[in-house]
C-alpha atoms as a PDB file:
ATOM      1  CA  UNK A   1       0.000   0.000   0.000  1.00  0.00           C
ATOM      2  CA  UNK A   2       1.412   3.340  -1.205  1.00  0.00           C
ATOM      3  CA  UNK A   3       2.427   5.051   2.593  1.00  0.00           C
ATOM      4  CA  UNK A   4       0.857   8.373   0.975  1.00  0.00           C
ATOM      5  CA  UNK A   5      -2.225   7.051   1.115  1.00  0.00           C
ATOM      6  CA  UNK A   6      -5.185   7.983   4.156  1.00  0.00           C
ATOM      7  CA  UNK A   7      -7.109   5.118   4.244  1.00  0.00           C
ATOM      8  CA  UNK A   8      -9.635   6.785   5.434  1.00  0.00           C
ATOM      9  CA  UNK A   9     -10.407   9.195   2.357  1.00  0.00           C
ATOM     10  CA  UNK A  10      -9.416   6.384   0.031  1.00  0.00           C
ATOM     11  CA  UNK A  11     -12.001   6.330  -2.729  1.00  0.00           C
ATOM     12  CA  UNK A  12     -12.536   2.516  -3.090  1.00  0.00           C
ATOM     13  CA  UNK A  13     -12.090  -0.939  -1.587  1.00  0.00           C
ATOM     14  CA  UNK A  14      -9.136  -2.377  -3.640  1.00  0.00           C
ATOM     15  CA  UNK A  15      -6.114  -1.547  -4.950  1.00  0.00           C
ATOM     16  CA  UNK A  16      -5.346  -2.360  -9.045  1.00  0.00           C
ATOM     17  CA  UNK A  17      -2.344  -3.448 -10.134  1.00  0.00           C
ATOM     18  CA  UNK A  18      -0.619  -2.520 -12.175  1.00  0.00           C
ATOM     19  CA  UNK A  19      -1.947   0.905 -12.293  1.00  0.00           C
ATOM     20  CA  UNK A  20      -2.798   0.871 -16.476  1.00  0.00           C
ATOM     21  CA  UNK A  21      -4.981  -2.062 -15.920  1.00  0.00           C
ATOM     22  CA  UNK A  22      -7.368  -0.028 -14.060  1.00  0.00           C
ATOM     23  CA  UNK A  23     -10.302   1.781 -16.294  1.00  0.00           C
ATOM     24  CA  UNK A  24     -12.403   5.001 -16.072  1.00  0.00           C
ATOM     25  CA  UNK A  25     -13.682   5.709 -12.777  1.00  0.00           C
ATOM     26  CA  UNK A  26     -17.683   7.154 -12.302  1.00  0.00           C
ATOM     27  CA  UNK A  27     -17.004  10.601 -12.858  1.00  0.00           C
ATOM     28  CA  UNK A  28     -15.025  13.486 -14.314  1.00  0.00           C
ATOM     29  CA  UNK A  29     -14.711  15.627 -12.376  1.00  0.00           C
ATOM     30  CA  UNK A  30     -11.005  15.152 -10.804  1.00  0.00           C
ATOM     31  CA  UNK A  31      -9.826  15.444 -14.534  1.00  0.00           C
ATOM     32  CA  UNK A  32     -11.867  19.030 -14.857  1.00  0.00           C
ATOM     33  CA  UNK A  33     -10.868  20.306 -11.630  1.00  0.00           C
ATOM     34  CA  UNK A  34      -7.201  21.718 -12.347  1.00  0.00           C
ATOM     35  CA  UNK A  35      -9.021  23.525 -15.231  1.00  0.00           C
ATOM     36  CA  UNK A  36     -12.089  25.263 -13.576  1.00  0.00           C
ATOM     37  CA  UNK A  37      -9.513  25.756 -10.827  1.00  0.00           C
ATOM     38  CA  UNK A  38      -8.088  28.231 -12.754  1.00  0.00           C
ATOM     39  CA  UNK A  39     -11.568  30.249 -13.097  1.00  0.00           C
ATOM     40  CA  UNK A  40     -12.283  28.554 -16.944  1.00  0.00           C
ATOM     41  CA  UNK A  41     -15.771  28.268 -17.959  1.00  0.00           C
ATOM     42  CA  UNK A  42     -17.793  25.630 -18.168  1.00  0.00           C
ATOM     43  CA  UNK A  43     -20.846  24.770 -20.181  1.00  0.00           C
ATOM     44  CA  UNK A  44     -23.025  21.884 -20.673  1.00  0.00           C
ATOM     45  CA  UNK A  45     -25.299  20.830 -23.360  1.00  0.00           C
ATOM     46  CA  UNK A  46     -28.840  19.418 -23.618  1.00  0.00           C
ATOM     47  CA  UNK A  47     -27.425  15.872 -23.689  1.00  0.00           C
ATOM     48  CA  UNK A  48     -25.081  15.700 -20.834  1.00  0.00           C
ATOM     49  CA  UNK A  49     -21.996  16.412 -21.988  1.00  0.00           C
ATOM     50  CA  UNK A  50     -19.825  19.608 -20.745  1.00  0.00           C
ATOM     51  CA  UNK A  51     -17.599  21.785 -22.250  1.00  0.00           C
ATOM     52  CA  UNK A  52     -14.430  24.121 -20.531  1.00  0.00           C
ATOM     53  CA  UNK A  53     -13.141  26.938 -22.496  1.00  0.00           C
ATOM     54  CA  UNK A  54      -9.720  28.849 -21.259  1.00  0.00           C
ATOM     55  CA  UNK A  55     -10.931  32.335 -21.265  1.00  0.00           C
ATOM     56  CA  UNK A  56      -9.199  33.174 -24.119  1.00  0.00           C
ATOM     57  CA  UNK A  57     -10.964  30.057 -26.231  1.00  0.00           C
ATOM     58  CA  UNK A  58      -7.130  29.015 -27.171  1.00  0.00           C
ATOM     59  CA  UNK A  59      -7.883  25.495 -25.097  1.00  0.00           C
ATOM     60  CA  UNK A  60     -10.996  23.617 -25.466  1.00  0.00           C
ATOM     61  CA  UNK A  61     -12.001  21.038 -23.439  1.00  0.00           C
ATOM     62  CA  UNK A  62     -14.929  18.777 -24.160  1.00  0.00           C
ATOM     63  CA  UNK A  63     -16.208  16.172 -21.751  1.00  0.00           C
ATOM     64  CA  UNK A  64     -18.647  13.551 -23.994  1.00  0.00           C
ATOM     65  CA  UNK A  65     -20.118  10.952 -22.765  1.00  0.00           C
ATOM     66  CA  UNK A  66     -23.220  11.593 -25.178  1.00  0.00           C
ATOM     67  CA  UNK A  67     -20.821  11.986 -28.196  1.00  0.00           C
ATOM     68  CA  UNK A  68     -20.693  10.245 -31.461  1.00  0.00           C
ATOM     69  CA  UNK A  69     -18.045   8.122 -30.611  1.00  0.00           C
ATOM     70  CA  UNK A  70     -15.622   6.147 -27.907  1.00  0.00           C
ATOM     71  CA  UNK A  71     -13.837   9.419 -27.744  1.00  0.00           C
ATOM     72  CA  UNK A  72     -15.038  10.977 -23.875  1.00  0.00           C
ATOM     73  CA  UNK A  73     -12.389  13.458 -23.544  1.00  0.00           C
ATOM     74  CA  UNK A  74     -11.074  15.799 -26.093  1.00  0.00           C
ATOM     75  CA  UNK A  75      -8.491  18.480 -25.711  1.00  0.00           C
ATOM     76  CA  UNK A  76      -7.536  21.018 -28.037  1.00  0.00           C
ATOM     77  CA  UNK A  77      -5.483  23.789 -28.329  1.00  0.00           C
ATOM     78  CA  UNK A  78      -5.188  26.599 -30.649  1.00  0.00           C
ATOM     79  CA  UNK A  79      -2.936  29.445 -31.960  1.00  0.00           C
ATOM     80  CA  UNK A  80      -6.044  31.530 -33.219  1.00  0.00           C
ATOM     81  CA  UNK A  81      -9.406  30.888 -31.422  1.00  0.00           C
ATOM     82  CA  UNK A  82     -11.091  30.769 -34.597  1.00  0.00           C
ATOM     83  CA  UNK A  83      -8.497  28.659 -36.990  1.00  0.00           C
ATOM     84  CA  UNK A  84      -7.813  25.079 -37.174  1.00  0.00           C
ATOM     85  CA  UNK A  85      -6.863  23.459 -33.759  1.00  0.00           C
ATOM     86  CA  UNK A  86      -2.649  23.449 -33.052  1.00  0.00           C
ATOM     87  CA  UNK A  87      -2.544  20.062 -30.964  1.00  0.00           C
ATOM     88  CA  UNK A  88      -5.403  17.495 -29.997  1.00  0.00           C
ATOM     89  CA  UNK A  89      -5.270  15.081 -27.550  1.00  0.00           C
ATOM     90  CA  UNK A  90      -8.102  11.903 -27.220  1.00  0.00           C
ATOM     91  CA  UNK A  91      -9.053   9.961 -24.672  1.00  0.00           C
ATOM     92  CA  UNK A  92     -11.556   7.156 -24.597  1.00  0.00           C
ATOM     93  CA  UNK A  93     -14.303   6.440 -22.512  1.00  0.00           C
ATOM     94  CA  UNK A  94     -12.853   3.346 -20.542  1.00  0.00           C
ATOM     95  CA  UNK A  95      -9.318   5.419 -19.742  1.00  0.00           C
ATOM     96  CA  UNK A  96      -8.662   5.717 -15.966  1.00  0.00           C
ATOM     97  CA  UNK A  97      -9.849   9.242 -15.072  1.00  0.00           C
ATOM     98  CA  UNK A  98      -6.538   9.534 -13.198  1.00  0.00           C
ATOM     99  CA  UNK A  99      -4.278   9.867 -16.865  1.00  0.00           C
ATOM    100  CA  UNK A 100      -6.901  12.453 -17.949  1.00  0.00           C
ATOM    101  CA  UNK A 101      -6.137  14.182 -14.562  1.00  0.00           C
ATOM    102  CA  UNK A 102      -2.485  14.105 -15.295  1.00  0.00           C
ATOM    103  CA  UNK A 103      -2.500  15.575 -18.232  1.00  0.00           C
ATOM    104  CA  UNK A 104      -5.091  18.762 -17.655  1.00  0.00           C
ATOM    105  CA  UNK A 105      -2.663  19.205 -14.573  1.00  0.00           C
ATOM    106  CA  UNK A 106       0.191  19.723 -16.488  1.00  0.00           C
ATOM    107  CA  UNK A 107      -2.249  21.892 -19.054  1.00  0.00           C
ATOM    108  CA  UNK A 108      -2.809  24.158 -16.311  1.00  0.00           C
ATOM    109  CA  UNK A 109       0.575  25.246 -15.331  1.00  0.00           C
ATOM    110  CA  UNK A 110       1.190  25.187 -19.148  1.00  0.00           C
ATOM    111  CA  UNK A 111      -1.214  27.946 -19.891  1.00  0.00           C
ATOM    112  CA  UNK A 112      -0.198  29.389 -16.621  1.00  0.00           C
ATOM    113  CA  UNK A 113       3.373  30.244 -17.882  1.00  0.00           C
ATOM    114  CA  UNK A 114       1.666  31.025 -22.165  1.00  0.00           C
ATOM    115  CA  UNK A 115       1.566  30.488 -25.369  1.00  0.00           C
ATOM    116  CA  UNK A 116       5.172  29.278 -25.582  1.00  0.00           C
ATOM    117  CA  UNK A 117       4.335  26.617 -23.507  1.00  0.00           C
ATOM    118  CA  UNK A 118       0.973  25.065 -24.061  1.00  0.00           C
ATOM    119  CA  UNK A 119       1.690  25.657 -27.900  1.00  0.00           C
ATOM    120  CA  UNK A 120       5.093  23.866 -27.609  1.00  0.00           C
ATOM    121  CA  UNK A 121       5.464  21.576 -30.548  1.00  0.00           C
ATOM    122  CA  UNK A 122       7.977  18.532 -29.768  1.00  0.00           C
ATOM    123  CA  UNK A 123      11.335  19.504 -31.662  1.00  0.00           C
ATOM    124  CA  UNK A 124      14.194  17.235 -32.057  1.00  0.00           C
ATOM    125  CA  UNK A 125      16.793  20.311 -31.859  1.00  0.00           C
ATOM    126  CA  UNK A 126      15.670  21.632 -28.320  1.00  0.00           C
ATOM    127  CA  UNK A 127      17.204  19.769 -25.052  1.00  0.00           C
ATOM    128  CA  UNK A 128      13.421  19.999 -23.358  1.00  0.00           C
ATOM    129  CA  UNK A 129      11.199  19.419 -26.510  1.00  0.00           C
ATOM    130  CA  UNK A 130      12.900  16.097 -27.773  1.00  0.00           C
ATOM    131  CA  UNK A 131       9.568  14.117 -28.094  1.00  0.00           C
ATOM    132  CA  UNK A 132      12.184  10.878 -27.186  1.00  0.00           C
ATOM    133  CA  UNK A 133      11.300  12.287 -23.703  1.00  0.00           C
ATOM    134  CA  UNK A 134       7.734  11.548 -23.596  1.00  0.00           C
ATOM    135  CA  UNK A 135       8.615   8.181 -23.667  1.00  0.00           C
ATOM    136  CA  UNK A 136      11.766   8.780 -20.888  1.00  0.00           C
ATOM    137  CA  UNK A 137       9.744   7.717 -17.616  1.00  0.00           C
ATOM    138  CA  UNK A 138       8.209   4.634 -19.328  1.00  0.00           C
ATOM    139  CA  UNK A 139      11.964   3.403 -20.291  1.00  0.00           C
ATOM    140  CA  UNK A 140      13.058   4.171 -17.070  1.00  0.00           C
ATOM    141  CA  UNK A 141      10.351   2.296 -15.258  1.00  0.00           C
ATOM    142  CA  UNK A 142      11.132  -1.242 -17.006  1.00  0.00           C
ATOM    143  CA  UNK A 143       9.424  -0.702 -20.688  1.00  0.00           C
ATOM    144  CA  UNK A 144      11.094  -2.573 -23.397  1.00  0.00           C
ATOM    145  CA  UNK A 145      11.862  -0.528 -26.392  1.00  0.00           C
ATOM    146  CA  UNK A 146      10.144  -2.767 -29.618  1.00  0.00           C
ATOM    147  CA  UNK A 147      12.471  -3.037 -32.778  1.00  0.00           C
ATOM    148  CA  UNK A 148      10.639   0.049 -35.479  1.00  0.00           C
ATOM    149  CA  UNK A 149       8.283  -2.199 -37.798  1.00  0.00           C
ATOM    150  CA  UNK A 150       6.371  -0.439 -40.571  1.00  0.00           C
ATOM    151  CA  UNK A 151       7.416   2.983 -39.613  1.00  0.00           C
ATOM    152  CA  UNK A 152       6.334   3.122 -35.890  1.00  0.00           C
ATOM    153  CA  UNK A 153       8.474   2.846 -33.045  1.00  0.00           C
ATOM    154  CA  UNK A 154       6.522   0.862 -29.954  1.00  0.00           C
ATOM    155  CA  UNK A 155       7.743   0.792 -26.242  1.00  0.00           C
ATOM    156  CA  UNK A 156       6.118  -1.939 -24.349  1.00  0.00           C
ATOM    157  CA  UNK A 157       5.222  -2.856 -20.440  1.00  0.00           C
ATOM    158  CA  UNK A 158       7.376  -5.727 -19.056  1.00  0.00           C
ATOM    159  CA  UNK A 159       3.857  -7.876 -18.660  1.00  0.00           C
ATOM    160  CA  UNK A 160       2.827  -6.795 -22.506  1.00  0.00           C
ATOM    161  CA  UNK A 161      -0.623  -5.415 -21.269  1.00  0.00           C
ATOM    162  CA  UNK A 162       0.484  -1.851 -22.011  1.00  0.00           C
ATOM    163  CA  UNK A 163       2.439  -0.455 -24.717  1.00  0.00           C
ATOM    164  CA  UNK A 164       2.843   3.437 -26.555  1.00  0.00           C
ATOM    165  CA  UNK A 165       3.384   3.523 -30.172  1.00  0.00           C
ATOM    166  CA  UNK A 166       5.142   6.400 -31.990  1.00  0.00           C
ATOM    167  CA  UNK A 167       4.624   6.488 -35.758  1.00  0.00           C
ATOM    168  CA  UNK A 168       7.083   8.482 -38.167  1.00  0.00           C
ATOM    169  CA  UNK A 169       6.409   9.699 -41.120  1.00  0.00           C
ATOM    170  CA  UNK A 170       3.681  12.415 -42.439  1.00  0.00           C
ATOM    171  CA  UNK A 171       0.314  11.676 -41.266  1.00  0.00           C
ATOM    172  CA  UNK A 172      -2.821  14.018 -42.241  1.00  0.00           C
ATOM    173  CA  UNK A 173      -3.721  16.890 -39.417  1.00  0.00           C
ATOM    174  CA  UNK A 174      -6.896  16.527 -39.795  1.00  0.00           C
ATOM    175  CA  UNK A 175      -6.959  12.149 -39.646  1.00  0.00           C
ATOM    176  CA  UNK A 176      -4.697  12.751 -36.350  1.00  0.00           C
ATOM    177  CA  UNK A 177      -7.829  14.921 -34.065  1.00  0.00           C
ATOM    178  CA  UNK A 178     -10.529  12.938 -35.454  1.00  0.00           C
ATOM    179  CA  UNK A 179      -9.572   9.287 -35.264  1.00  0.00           C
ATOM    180  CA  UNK A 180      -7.006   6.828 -33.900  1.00  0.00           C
ATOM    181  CA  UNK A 181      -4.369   7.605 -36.949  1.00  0.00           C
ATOM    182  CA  UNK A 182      -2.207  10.285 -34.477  1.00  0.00           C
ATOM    183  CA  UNK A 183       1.205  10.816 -34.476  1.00  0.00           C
ATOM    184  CA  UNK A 184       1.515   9.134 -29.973  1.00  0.00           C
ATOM    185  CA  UNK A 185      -1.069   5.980 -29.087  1.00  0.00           C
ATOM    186  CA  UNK A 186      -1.202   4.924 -25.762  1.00  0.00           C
ATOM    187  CA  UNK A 187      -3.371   1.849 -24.533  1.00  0.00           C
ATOM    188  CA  UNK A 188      -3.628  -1.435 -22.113  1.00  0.00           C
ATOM    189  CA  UNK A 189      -5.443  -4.967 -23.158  1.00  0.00           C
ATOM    190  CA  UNK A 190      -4.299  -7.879 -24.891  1.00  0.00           C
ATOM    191  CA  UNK A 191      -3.907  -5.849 -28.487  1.00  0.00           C
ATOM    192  CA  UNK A 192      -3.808  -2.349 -29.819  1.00  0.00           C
ATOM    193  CA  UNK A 193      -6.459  -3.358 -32.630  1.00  0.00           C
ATOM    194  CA  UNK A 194      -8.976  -3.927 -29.894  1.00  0.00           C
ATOM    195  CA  UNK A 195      -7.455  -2.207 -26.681  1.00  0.00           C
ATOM    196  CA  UNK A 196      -9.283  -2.044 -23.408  1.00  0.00           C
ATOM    197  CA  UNK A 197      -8.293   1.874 -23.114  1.00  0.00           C
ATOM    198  CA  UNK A 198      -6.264   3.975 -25.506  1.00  0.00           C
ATOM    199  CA  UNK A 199      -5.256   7.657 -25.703  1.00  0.00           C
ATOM    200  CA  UNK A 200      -4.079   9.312 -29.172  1.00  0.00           C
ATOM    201  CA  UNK A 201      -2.273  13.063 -28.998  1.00  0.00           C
ATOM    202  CA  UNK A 202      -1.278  14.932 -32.427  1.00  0.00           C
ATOM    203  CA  UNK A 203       1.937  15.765 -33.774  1.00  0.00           C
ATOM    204  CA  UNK A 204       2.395  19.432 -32.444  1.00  0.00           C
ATOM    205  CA  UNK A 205       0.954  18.352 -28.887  1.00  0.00           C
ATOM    206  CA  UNK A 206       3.908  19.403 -26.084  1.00  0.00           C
ATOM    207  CA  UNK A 207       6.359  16.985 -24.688  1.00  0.00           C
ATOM    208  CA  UNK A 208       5.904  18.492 -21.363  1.00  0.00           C
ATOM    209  CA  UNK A 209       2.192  17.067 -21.596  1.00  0.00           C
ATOM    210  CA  UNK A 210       2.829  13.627 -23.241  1.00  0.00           C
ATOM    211  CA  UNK A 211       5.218  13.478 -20.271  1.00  0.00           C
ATOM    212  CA  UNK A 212       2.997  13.979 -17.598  1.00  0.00           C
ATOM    213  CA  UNK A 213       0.947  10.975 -18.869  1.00  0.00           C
ATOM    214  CA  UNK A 214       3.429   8.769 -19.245  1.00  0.00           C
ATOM    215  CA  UNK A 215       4.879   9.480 -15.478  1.00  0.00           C
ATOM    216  CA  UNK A 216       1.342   8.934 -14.137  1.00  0.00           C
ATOM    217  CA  UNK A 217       0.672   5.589 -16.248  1.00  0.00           C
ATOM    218  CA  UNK A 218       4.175   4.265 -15.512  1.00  0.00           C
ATOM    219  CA  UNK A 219       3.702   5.090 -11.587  1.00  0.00           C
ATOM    220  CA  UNK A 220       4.327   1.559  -9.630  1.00  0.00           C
ATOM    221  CA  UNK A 221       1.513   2.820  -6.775  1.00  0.00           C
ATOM    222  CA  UNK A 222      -1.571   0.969  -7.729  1.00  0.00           C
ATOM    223  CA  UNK A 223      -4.722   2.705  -8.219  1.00  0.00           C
ATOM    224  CA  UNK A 224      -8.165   2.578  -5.758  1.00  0.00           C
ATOM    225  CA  UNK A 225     -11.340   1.092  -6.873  1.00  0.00           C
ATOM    226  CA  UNK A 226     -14.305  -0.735  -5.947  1.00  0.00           C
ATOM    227  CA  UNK A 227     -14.365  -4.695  -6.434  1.00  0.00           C
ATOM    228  CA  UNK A 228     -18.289  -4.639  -7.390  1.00  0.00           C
ATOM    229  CA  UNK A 229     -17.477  -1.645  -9.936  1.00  0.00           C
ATOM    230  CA  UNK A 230     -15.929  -4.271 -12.327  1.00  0.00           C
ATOM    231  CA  UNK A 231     -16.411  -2.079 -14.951  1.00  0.00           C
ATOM    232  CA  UNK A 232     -13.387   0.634 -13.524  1.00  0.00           C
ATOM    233  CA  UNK A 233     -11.049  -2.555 -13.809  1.00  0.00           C
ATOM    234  CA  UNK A 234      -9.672  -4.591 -16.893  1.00  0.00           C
ATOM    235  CA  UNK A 235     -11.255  -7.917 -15.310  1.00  0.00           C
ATOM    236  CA  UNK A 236      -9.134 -11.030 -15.468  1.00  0.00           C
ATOM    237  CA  UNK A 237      -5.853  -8.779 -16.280  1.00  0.00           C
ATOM    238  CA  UNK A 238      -5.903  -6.501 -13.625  1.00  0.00           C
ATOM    239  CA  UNK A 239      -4.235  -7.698  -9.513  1.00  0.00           C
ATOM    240  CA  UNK A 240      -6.966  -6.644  -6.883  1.00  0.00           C
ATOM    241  CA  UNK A 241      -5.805  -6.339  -3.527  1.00  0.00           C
ATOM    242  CA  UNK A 242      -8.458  -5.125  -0.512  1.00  0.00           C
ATOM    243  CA  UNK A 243      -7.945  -1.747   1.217  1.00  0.00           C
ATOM    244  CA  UNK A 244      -7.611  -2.681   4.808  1.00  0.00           C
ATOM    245  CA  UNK A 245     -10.005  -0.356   6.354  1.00  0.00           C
ATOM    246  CA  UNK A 246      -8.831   2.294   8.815  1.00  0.00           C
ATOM    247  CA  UNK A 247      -7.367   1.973  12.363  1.00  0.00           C
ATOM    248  CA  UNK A 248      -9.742   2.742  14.759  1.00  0.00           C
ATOM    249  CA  UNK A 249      -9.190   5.854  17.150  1.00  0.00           C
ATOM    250  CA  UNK A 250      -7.979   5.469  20.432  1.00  0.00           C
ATOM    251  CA  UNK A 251     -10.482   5.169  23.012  1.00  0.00           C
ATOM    252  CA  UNK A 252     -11.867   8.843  24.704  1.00  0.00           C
ATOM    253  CA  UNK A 253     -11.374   8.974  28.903  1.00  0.00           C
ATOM    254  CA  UNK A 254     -15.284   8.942  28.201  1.00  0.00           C
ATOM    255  CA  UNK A 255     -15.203   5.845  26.443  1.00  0.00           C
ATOM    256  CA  UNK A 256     -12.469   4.133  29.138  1.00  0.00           C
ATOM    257  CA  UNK A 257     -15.820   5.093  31.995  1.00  0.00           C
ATOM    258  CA  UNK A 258     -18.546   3.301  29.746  1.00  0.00           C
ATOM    259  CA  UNK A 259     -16.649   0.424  29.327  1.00  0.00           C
ATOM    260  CA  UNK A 260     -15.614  -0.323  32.871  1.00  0.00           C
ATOM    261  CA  UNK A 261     -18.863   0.365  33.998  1.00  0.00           C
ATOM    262  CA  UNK A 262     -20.439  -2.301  32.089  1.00  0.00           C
ATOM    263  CA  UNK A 263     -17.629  -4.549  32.717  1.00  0.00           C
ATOM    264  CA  UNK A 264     -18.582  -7.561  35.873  1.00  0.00           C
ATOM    265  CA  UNK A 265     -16.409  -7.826  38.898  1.00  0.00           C
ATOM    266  CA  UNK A 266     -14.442 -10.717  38.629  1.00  0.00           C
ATOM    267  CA  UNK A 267     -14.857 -11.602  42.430  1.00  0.00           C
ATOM    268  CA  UNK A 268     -17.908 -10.561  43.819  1.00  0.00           C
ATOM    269  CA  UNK A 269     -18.016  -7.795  46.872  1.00  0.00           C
ATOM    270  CA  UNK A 270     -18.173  -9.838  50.223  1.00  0.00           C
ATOM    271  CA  UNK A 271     -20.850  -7.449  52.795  1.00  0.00           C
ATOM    272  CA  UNK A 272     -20.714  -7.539  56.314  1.00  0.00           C
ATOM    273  CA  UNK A 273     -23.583  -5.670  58.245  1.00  0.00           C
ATOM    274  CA  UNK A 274     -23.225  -2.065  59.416  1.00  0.00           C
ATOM    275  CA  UNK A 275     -24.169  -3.106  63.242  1.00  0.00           C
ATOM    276  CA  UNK A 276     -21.765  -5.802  63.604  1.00  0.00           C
ATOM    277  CA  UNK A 277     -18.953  -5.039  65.447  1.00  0.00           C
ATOM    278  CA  UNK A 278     -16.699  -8.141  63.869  1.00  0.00           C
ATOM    279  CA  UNK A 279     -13.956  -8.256  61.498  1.00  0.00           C
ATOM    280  CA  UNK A 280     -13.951  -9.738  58.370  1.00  0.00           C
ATOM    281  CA  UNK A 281     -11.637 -12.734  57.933  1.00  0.00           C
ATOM    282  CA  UNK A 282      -8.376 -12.202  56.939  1.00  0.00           C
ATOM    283  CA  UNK A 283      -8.269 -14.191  53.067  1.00  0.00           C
ATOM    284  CA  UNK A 284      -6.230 -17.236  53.035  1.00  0.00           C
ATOM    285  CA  UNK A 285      -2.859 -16.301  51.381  1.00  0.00           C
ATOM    286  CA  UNK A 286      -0.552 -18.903  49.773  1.00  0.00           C
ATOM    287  CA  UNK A 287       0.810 -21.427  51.533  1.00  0.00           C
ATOM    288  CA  UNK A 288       4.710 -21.780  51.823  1.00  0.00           C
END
């Protein structure tokens, strides 16, 4: 059990390992909350689904569970509000909410600093824009690096339930924010053709942010969830482990009085009456 965690806030019953065979947990709202912390707005439509907007309009966030597809989360950025997105990032709808989290975290600060930061295409030239180091924390947690096939370049986890793939090459802009064809493909199952979760991001979308969900889905601390939600696990892949449930406080000077007043003598109270005037018999002691 990850020492960081307080059992008694823990959200959930059992731990999943490892941490990418976990799936989307009930709600949202974790991932939307380093946005709207920042005072962006949010809107919702007659179906369901909700929308943030930086105040600007230069990032778009769209939260879809009533959308046309399996994509639930959809980022994009944008250099002019009303031209062609920059970067898009996809997430589908059985993703653990935690990676989403991650990566609207790192968004944050991002837009925090500017422009020159959430609008930071990967560039082979600059030391902190390499794209190689999106893949850094997954290498350096155990994932094998897959010999290039076909012009993509795929890192794998040491079990083979999780892998990112990297394809080279030109791809079409458009393709990469409206289906799985992007430039960075992230997922967990048996198979990237039919993966229990993936994640796509576009060409131009920063390393800093591609980072920040790799770090999170390569972290060895499992992830909390509830056995009878079987649908925020990968079932039959996935190591459960029960929460143990919290220590119980120590007992109040109140609660010390209630139980020794309920508690029996363990020999009972020999009487002798007020008006005699003789002594009670010395007990027996042991003999020597």
């Amino acid at each position: 059990m990850p020492p960081h965690d307080d059992l008694r806030t823990i959200d959930g019953d059992v731990h999943v390992s490892p941490r990418y065979l976990a799936a989307a947990t009930a709600t949202g709202d974790p991932a939307l909350a380093p946005l709207l912390d920042l005072g962006w707005d949010l809107e919702h439509d007659d179906l369901g689904n909700a929308y943030v907007h930086a105040p600007d309009r230069t990032v778009r966030l769209g939260y879809l569970p009533e959308g046309e597809d399996d994509g639930l989360w959809r980022i994009n950025a944008y250099r002019d509000a009303f031209g062609p997105p920059t970067w898009g990032v996809c997430f589908n709808d059985s993703c653990p909410t935690e990676f989403v989290r991650a990566l609207t975290t790192a968004l944050a600060e991002a837009y925090e600093q500017g422009p020159d930061a959430y609008l930071a295409a990967p560039d082979s030239r600059s030391a902190d824009r390499e794209p190689f180091l999106a893949a850094a924390p997954l290498i350096n947690r155990g994932w094998q690096l897959e010999r290039p096939s076909g012009g993509v370049l795929a890192i794998r986890s040491p079990d083979g339930l999780a892998g990112l793939e990297f394809t080279t090459g030109r791809l079409d802009p458009q393709a990469e924010l409206t289906s799985r064809d992007a430039r960075w493909q992230l997922w967990a199952g048996t198979s990237i053709d039919r993966p229990a979760w993936y994640a796509t991001a576009s060409t131009n979308t920063p390393v800093a942010l591609l980072r920040a969900v790799t770090e999170c889905v390569s972290d060895p601390a499992p992830l909390p969830r509830w056995r009878e939600e079987t649908y925020s696990y990968i079932q039959g892949m996935a190591r459960l482990t029960s929460i143990l449930p919290p220590v119980p406080p120590a007992p109040t000077p109140l609660d010390v009085q209630r139980i020794a007043s309920r508690r029996s003598a363990v020999l009972p109270a020999s009487s002798v009456p007020r008006w005699s005037t003789t002594s009670r018999p010395a007990l027996r002691g042991p003999r020597r």
